[in-house]
Protein backbone atom coordinates (compact mmCIF):
# COMPACT_ATOMS: atom_id res chain seq x y z
CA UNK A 1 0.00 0.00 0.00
CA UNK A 2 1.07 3.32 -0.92
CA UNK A 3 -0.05 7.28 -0.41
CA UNK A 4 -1.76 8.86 -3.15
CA UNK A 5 -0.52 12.17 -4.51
CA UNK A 6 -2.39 14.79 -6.58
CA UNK A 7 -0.44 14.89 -9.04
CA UNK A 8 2.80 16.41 -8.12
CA UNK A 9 6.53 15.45 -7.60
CA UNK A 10 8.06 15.94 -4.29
CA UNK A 11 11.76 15.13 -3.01
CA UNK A 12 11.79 14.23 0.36
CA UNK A 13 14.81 13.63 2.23
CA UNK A 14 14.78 10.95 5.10
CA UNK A 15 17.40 11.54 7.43
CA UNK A 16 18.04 9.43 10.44
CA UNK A 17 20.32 10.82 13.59
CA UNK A 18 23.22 9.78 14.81
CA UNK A 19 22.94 7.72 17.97
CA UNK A 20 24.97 8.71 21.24
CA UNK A 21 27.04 6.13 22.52
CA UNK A 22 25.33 3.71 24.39
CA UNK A 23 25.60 0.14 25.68
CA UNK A 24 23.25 -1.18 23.26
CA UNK A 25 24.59 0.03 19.96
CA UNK A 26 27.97 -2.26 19.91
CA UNK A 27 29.67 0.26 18.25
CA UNK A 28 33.29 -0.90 19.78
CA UNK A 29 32.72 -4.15 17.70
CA UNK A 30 32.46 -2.30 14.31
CA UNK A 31 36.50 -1.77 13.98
CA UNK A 32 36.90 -6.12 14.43
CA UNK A 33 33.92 -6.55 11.62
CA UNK A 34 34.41 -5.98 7.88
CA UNK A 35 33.14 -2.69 7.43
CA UNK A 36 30.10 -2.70 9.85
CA UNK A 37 29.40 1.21 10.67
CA UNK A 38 25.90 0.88 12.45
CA UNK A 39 23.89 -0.99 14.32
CA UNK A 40 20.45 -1.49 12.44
CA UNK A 41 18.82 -0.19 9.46
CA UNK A 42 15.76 2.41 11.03
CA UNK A 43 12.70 0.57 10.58
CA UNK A 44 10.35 3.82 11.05
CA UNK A 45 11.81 6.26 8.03
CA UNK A 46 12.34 3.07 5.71
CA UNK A 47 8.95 2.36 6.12
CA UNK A 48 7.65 5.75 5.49
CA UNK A 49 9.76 6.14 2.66
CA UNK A 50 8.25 3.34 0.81
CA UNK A 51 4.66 4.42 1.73
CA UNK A 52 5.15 7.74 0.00
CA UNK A 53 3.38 8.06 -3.15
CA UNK A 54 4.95 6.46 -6.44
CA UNK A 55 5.83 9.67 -7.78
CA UNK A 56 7.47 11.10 -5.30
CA UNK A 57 11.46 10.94 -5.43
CA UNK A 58 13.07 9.69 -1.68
CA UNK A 59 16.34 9.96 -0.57
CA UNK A 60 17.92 8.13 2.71
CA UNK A 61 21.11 9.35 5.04
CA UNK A 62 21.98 7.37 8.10
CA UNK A 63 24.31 9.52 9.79
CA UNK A 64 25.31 7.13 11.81
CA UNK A 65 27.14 6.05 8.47
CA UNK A 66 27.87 9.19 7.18
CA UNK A 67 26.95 13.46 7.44
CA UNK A 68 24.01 14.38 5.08
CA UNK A 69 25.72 16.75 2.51
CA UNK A 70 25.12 19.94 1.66
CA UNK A 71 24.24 18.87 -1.69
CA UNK A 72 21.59 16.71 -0.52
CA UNK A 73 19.84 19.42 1.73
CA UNK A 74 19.86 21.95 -1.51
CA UNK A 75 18.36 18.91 -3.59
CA UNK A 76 15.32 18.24 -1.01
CA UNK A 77 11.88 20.36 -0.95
CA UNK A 78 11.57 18.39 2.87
CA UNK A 79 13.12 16.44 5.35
CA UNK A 80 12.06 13.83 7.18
CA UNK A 81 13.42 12.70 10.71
CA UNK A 82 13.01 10.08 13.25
CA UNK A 83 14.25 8.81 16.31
CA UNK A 84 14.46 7.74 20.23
CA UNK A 85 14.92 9.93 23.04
CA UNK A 86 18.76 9.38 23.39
CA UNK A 87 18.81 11.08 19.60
CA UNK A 88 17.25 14.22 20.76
CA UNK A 89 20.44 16.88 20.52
CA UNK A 90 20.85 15.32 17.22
CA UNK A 91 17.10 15.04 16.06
CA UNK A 92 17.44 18.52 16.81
CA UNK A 93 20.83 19.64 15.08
CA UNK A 94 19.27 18.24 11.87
CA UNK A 95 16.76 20.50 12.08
CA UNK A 96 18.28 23.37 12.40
CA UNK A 97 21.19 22.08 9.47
CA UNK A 98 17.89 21.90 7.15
CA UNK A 99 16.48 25.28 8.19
CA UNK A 100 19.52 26.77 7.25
CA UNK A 101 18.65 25.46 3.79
CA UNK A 102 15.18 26.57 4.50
CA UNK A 103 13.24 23.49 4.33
CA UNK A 104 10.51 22.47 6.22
CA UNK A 105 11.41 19.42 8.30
CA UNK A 106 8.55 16.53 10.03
CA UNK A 107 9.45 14.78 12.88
CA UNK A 108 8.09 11.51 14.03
CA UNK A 109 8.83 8.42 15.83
CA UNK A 110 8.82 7.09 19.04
CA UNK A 111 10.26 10.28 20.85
CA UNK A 112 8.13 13.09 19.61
CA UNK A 113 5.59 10.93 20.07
CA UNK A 114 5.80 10.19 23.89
CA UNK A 115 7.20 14.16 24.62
CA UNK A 116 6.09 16.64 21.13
CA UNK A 117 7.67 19.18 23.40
CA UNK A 118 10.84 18.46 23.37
CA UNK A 119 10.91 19.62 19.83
CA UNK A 120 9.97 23.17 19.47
CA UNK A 121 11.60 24.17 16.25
CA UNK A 122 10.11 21.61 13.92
CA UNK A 123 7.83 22.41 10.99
CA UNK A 124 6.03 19.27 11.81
CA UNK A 125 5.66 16.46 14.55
CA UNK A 126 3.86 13.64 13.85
CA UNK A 127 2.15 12.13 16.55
CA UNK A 128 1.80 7.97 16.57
CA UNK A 129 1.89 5.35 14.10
CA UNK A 130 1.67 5.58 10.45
CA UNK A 131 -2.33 5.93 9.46
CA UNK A 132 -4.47 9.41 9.26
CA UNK A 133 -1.33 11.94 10.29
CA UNK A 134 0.91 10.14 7.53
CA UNK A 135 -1.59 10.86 5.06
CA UNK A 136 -2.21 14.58 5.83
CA UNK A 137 1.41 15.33 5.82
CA UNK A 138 1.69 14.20 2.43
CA UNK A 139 -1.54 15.98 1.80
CA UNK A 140 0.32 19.35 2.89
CA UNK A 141 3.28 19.07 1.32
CA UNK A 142 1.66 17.73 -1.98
CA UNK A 143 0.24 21.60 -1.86
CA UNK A 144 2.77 23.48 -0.71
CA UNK A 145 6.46 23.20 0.49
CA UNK A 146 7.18 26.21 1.86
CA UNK A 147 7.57 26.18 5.98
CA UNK A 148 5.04 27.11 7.94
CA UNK A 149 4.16 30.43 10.03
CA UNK A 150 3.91 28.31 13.17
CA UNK A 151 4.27 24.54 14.12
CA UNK A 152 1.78 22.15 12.49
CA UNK A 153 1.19 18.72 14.98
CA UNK A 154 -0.68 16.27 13.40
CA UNK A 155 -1.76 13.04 15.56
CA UNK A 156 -3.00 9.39 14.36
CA UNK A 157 -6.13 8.80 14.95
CA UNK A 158 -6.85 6.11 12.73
CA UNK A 159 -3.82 3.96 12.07
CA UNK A 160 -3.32 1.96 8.71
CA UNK A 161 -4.07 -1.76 9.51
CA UNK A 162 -0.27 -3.21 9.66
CA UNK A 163 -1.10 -6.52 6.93
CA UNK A 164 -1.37 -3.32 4.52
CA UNK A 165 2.19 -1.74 5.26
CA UNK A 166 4.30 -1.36 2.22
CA UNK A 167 7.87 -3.66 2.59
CA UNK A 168 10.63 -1.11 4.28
CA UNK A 169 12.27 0.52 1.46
CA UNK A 170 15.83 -1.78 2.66
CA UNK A 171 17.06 -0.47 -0.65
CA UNK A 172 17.28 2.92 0.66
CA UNK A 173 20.08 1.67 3.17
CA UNK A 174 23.45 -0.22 3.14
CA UNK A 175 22.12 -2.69 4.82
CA UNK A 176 25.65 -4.72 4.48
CA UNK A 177 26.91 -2.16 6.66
CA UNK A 178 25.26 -2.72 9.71
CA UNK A 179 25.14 -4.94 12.58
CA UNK A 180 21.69 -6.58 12.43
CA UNK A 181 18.95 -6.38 10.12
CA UNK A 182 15.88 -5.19 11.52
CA UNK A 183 12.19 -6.75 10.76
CA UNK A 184 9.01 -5.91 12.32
CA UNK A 185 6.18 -8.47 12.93
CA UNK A 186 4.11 -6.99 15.35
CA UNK A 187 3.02 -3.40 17.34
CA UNK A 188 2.30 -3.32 21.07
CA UNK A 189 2.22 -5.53 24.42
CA UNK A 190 -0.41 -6.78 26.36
CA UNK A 191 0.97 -6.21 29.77
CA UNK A 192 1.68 -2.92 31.77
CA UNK A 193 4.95 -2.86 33.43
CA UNK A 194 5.36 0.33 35.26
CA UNK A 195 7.88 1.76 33.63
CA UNK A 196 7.74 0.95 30.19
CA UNK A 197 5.53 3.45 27.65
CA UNK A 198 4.81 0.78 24.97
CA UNK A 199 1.49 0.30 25.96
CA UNK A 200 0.66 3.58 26.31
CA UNK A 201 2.26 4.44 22.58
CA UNK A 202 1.05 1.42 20.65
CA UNK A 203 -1.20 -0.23 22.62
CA UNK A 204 -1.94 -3.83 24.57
CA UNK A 205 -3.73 -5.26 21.99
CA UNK A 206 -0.59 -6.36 19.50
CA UNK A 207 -0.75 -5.50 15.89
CA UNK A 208 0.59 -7.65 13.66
CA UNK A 209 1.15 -8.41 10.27
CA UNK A 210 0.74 -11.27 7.99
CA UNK A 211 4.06 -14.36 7.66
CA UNK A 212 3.28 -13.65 4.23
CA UNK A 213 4.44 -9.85 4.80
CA UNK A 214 7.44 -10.98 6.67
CA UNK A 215 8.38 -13.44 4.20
CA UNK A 216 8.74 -11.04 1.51
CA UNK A 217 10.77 -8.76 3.88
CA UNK A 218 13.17 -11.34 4.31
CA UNK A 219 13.31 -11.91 0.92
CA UNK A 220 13.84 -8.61 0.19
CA UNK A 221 16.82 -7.93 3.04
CA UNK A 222 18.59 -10.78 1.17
CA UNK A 223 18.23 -9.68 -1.85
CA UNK A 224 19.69 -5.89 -0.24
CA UNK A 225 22.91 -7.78 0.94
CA UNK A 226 21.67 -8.64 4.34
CA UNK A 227 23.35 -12.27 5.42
CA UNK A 228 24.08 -12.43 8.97
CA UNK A 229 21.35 -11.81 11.83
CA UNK A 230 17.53 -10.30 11.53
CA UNK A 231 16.13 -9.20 14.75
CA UNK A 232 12.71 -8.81 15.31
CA UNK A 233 12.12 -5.27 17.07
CA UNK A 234 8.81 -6.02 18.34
CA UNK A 235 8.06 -5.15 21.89
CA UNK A 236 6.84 -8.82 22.62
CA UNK A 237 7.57 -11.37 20.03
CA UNK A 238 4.77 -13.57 22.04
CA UNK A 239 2.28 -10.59 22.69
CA UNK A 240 0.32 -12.46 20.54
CA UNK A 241 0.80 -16.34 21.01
CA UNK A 242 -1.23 -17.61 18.64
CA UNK A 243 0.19 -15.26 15.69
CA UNK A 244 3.17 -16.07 16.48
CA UNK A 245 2.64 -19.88 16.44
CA UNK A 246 1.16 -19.08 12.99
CA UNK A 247 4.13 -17.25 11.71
CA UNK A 248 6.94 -20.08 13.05
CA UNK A 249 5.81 -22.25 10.52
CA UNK A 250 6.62 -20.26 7.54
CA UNK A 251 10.03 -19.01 9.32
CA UNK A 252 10.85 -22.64 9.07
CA UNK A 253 10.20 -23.23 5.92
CA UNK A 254 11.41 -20.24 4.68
CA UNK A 255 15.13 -21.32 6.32
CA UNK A 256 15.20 -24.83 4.87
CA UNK A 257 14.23 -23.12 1.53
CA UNK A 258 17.32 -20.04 1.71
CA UNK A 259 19.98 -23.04 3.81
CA UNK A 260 19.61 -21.37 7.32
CA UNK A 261 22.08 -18.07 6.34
CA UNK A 262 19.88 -16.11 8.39
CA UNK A 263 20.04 -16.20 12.36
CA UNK A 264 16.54 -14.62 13.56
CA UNK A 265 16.66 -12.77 17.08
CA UNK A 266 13.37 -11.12 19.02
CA UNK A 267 12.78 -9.51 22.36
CA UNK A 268 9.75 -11.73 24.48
CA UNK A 269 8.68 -12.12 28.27
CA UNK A 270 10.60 -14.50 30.28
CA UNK A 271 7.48 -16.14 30.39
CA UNK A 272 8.46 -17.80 26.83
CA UNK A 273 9.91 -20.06 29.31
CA UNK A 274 6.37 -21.55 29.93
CA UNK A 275 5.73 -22.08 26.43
CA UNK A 276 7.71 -25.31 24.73
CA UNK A 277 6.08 -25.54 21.71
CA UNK A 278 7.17 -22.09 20.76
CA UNK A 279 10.33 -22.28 22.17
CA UNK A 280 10.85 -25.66 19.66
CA UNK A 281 9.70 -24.19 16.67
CA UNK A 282 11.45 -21.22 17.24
CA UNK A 283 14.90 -23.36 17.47
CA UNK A 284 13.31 -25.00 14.11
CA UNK A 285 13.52 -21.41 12.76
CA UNK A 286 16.72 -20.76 14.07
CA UNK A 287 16.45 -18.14 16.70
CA UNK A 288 19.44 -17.85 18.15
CA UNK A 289 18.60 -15.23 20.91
CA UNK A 290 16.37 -13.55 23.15
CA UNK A 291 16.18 -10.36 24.86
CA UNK A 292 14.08 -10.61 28.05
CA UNK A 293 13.29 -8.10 29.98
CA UNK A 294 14.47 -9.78 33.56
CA UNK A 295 14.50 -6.05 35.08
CA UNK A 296 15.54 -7.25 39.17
CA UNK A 297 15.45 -10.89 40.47
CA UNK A 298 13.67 -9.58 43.34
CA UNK A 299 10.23 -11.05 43.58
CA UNK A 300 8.57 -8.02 45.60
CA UNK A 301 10.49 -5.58 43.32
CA UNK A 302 8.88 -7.23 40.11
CA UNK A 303 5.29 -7.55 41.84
CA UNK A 304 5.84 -3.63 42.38
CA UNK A 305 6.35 -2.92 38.79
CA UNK A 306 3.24 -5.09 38.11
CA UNK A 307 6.11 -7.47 35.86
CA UNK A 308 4.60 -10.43 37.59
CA UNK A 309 4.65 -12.62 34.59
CA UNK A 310 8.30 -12.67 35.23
CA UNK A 311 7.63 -14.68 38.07
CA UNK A 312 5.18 -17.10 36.41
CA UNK A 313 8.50 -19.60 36.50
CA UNK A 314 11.49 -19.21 38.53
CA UNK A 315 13.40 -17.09 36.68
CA UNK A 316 17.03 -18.89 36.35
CA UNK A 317 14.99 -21.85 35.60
CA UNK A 318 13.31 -20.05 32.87
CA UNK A 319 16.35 -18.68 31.37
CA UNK A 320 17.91 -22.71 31.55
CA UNK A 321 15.21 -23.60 29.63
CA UNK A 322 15.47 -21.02 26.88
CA UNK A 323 19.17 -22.40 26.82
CA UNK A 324 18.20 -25.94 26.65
CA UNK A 325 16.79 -25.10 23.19
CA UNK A 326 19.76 -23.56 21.84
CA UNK A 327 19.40 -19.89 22.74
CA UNK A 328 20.96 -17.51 24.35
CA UNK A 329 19.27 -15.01 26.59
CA UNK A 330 19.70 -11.45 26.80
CA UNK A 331 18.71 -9.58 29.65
CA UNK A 332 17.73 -5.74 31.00
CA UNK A 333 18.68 -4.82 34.37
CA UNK A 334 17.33 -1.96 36.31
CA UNK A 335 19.09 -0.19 39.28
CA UNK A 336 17.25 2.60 41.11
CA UNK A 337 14.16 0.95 41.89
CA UNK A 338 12.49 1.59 45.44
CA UNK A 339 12.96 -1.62 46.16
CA UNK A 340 16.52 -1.32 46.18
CA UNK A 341 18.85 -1.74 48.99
CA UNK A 342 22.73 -0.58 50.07
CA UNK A 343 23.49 -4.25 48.87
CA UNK A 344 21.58 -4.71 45.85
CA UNK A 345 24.53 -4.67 43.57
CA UNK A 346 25.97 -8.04 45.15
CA UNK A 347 22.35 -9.45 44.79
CA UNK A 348 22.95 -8.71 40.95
CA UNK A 349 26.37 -9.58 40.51
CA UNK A 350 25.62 -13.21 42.68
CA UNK A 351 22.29 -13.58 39.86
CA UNK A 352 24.48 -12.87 37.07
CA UNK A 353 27.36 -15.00 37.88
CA UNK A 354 24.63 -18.09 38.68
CA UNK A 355 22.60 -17.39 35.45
CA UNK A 356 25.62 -17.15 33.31
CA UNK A 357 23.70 -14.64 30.99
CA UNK A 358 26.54 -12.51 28.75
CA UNK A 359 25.18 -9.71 27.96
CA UNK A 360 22.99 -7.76 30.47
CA UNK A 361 21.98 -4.02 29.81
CA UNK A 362 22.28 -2.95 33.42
CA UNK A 363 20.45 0.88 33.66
CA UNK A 364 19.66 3.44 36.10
CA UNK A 365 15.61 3.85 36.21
CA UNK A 366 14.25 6.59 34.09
CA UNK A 367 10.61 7.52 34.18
CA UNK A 368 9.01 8.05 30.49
CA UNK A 369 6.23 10.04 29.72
CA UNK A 370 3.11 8.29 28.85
CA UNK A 371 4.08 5.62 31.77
CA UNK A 372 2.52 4.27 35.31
CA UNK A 373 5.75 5.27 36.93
CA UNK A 374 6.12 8.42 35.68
CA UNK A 375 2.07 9.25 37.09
CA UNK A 376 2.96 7.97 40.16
CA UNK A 377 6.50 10.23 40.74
CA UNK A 378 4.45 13.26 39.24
CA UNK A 379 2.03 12.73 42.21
CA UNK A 380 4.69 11.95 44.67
CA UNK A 381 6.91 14.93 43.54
CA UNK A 382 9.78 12.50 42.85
CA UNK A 383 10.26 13.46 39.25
CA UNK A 384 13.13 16.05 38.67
CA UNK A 385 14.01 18.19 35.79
CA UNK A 386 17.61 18.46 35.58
CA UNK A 387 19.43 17.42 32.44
CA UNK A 388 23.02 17.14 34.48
CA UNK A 389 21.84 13.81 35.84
CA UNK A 390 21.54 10.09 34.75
CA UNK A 391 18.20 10.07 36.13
CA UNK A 392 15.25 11.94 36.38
CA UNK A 393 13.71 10.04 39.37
CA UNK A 394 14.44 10.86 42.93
CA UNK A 395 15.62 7.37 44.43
CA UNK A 396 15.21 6.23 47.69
CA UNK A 397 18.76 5.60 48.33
CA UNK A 398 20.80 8.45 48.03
CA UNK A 399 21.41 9.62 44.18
CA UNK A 400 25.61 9.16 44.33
CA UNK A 401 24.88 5.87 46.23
CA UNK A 402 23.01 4.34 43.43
CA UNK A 403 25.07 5.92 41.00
CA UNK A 404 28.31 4.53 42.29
CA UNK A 405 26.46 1.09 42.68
CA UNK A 406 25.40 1.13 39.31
CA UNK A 407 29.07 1.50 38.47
CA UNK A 408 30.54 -1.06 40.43
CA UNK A 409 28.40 -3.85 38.84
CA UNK A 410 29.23 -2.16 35.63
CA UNK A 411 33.38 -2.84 36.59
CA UNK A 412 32.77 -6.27 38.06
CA UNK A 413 30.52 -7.54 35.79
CA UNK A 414 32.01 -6.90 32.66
CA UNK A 415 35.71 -7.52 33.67
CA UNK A 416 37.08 -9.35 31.10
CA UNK A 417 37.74 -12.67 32.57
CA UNK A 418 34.18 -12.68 33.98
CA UNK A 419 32.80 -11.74 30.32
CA UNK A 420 34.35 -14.79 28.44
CA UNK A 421 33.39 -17.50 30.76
CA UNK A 422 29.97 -16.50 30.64
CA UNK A 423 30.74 -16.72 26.79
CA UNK A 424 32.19 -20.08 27.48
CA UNK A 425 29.55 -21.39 29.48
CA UNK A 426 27.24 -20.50 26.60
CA UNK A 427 29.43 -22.27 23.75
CA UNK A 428 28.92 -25.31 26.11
CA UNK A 429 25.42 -25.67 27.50
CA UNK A 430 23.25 -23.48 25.17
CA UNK A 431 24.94 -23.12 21.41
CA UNK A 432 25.44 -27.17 21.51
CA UNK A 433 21.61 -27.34 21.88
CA UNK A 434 21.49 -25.01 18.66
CA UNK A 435 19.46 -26.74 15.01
CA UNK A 436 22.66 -28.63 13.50
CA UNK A 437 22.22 -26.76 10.41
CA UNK A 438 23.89 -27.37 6.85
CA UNK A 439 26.87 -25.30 4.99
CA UNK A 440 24.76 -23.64 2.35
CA UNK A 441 26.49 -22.84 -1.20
CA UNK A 442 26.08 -19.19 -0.26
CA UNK A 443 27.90 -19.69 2.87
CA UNK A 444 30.93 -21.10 0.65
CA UNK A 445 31.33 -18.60 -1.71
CA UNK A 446 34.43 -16.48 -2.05
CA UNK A 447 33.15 -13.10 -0.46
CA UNK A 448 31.56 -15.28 2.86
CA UNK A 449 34.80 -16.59 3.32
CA UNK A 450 37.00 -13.34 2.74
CA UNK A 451 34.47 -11.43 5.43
CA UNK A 452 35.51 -14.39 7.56
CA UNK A 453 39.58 -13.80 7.02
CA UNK A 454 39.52 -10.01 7.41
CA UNK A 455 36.87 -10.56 11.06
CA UNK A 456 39.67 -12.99 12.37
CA UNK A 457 42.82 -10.93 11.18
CA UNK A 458 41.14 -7.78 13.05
CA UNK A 459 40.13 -9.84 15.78
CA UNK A 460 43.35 -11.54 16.42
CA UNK A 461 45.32 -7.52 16.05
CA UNK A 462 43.33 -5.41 17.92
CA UNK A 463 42.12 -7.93 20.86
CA UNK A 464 44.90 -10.76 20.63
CA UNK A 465 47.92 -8.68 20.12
CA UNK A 466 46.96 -4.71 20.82
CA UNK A 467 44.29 -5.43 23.34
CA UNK A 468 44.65 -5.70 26.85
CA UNK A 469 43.12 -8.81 27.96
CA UNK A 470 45.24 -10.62 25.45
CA UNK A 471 45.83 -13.40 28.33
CA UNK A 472 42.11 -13.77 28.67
CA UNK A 473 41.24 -13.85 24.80
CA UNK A 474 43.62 -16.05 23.82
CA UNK A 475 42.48 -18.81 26.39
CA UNK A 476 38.67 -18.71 25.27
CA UNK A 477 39.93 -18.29 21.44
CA UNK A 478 42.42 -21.68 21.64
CA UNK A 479 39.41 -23.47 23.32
CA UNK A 480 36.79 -22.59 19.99
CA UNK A 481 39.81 -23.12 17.19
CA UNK A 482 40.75 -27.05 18.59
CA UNK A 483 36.55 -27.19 18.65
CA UNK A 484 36.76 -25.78 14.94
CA UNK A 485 34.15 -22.90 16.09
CA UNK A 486 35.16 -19.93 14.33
CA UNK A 487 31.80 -18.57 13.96
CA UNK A 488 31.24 -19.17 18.02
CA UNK A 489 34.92 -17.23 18.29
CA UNK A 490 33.87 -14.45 15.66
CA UNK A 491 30.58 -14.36 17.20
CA UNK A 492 31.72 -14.20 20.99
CA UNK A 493 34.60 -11.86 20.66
CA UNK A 494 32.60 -9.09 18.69
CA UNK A 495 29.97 -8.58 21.28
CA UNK A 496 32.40 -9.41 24.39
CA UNK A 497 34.93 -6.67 23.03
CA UNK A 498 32.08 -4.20 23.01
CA UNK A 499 31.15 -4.87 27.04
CA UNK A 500 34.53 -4.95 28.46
CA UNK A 501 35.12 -1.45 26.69
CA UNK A 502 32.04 0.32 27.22
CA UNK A 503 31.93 -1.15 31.06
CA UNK A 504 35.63 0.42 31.77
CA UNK A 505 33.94 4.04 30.14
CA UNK A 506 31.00 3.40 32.52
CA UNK A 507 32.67 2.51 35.40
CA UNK A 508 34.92 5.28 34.79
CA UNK A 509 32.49 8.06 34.92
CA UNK A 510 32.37 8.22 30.65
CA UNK A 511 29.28 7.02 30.29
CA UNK A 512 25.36 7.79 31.12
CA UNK A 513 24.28 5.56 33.74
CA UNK A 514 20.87 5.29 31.78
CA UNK A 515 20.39 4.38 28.12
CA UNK A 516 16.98 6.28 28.12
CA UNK A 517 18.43 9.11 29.93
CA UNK A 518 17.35 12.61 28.34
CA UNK A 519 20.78 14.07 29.55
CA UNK A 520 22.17 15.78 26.63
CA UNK A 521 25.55 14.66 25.40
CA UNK A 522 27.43 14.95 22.01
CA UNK A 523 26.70 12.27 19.71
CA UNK A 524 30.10 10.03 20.58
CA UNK A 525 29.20 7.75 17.59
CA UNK A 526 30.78 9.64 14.65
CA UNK A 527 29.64 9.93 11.21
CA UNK A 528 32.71 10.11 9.10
């Protein structure tokens, strides 16, 4: 499905911001990869610019690959931006770079969504998903391009039905130069956990569109280049159980068709856990990992943030069991709560060293707008507005305290020795339970095999012989050559490198102790 014009010829410019460094983004693996520059392709602007009528001529920048020219702001008639919260100084320089050229620039997306007034000197904010708004932007600028005498919001009221989205426009992007693909199935979570503004965005009733729809996304990110790992950005892969039991199906087939080149990856509930006949079929599609939300292993902590569902199996049992069928879990972490005590960073160092889960994204709490917990610290006056801190919530404990804790678990969590045996307990108890899949032709070709060479060479430099772990490396990278698992070594090494050298900035004072943090910092992921 596509907009309808009335006739005219517009060139829009799509322009997606830089991202400030954060834990999440990996950007310390890019030097060991081939050429990797970002993390994933923008799954909002992609899919506006292939809803935009026919006619209409669309141009795409990533600056997290590279500065929008000059050139490209004098060939526009409008830009187009998106983004998150922790893009907001930079959602914000674009906008002023494309005044200068005096366009008129629309901003939508998750951020302007949840807080239009953080963004005063737009032309445009569009408000929600893509439906009624979408459609009357177009409308206006089909008329007239000119800027406006004062700030236009427009806000969804009737959303398009996602089975009739358009496929991303992945041909916009280098996809080959980023970290994971990106694919979205579905819109919105059932549940209601305090601090998270999903439901309050998209909605609990989970949108979703049809395998058919994702099929021919796939098909179309491989035919863009993409060959490595497609992640699933939905809120809650299982929001919808029954959808998603319909869609597993056609994954699988879909893999056995292509020869498996594709690892899939999705965010769900830990209570996937209770659910073994997804968790097989997903292993049948070859997801390789999950992100769960585990937030606290404290039971009265995750009653408090109504996240009960967390506790519908123990939770180190649950993540064994997502192990057991050959996936690795990734995990969110929040310090900060009121729940928390002077010793609650031992608690979570002791649960991460017993669940042997890699990668946790350990945050400070951060109260969004169009949240429970951000109504409940407005009425309890424990919300504060001061852009110098990593939080806007007044804590219970002392502010340093937490801050300081946070950073400890940061230091002894991601020391580097600590780091690769998690890795190695995963090569042994959950990547052995992974679908023994077969060497595809495509897998064997020349330019698979060169990407492999140049991964190791930079690997082996810059963490083997420059690094300084070397000790530490070389003992987990002996142990996957005499197993002959370079793609467990390749794999391992990329996302371990990134930890141990964003924890040392973090525990160092370099970093923000929150990812969602509306602290303003320069954008320390540079466009070149």
């Amino acid at each position: 499905m596509r907009a309808e014009s009335n006739g005219t010829i517009r060139r829009i410019l799509c322009v997606f911001p830089r991202y400030t460094s954060s834990f999440g983004t990996f950007e310390y693996a890019y030097p060991l990869t081939d050429g990797v520059r970002a993390f994933m392709p923008p799954q909002g602007l992609l899919l506006l610019a292939a809803y935009l009528p026919k006619e209409w001529q669309v141009r795409f920048v990533d600056e997290n690959l590279r500065r929008t020219t000059a050139e490209e702001f004098e060939w526009a008639e409008a830009v187009f931006v998106s983004g998150m919260h922790i893009q907001r100084q930079q959602m914000n320089d674009i906008c002023r770079h494309a005044h200068e050229f005096d366009l008129p620039v629309a901003l939508g997306g998750p951020s302007v969504s949840a807080c239009p007034d953080y963004y005063p000197s737009f032309d445009y904010l569009h408000v929600g998903e893509l439906g009624d708004a979408t459609n009357q932007l177009i409308e206006i600028l089909s008329r007239d391009t000119s800027r406006p005498d004062h700030q236009v919001v427009l806000t969804t009221k009737d959303r398009i039905p996602m089975t009739e989205f358009p496929i991303p426009a992945y041909e916009l992007a280098d996809v080959k130069k980023y970290f994971l693909g990106s694919i979205q199935y579905s819109s919105g979570c059932p549940y209601q956990c305090e601090f998270c503004d999903i439901p309050g965005l998209y909605g609990r009733n989970p949108r979703i569109k049809s395998p058919e729809q994702i099929i021919a996304e796939l098909d179309r990110l491989r035919e863009c280049g993409m060959t490595d790992t497609i992640y699933f950005v939905d809120d809650n892969f299982i929001g919808n159980r029954k959808a998603a039991m319909d869609l597993l199906p056609h994954l699988i087939e879909w893999q056995k068709k292509t020869g498996y080149v594709m690892r899939l990856a999705c965010e769900a509930t830990l209570n996937i856990a209770k659910r073994p006949e997804i968790l097989e079929k997903m292993r049948e599609a070859y997801f390789t990992t999950i992100f769960c939300g585990i937030e606290t292993p404290d039971p009265d902590a995750l009653k408090a943030m109504h996240k009960d569902h967390n506790m519908m199996v123990p939770i180190l049992e649950g993540v064994r069991t997502i192990n057991s069928h050959g996936m690795e879990v990734v995990s969110g972490i929040i310090m900060g709560l009121d729940s928390d005590k002077p010793n609650t960073s031992d608690v979570l160092l002791a649960f991460i060293e017993e669940s042997q889960i890699p990668l946790l994204t350990i945050n400070l709490l951060q109260a969004l707008p169009k949240t429970p917990l951000w109504d409940r610290l407005e009425r309890e006056g424990r919300l504060i507005n001061d852009d110098g801190r990593d939080s806007n919530v007044d804590f219970l404990l002392p502010y340093d305290d937490v801050v300081a804790s946070w950073k400890h678990c940061m230091e002894v969590a991601y020391e580097p020795a600590k780091v690769y045996a998690r890795f190695q307990y995963q090569c042994d108890h959950t990547y052995s339970n992974r679908l023994k899949v077969p060497v595809s032709d495509e897998m064997k070709t020349w330019p698979n095999i060169r990407r492999a060479l140049v991964m190791l060479r930079n690997i082996f430099w810059k963490v083997g012989v420059l690094g300084n772990y070397r000790r530490v490396f070389w003992k987990f990278a002996l142990g996957r050559i005499r197993c002959g698992d370079l793609e467990g070594l390749i794999g391992s090494t990329l996302v371990a490198h990134h930890l141990i050298t964003f924890a040392r900035a973090a525990s160092s004072g370099k970093q923000n102790a929150s990812n969602y943090s509306v602290r303003l910092r320069e954008a320390a992921v540079p466009a070149e």
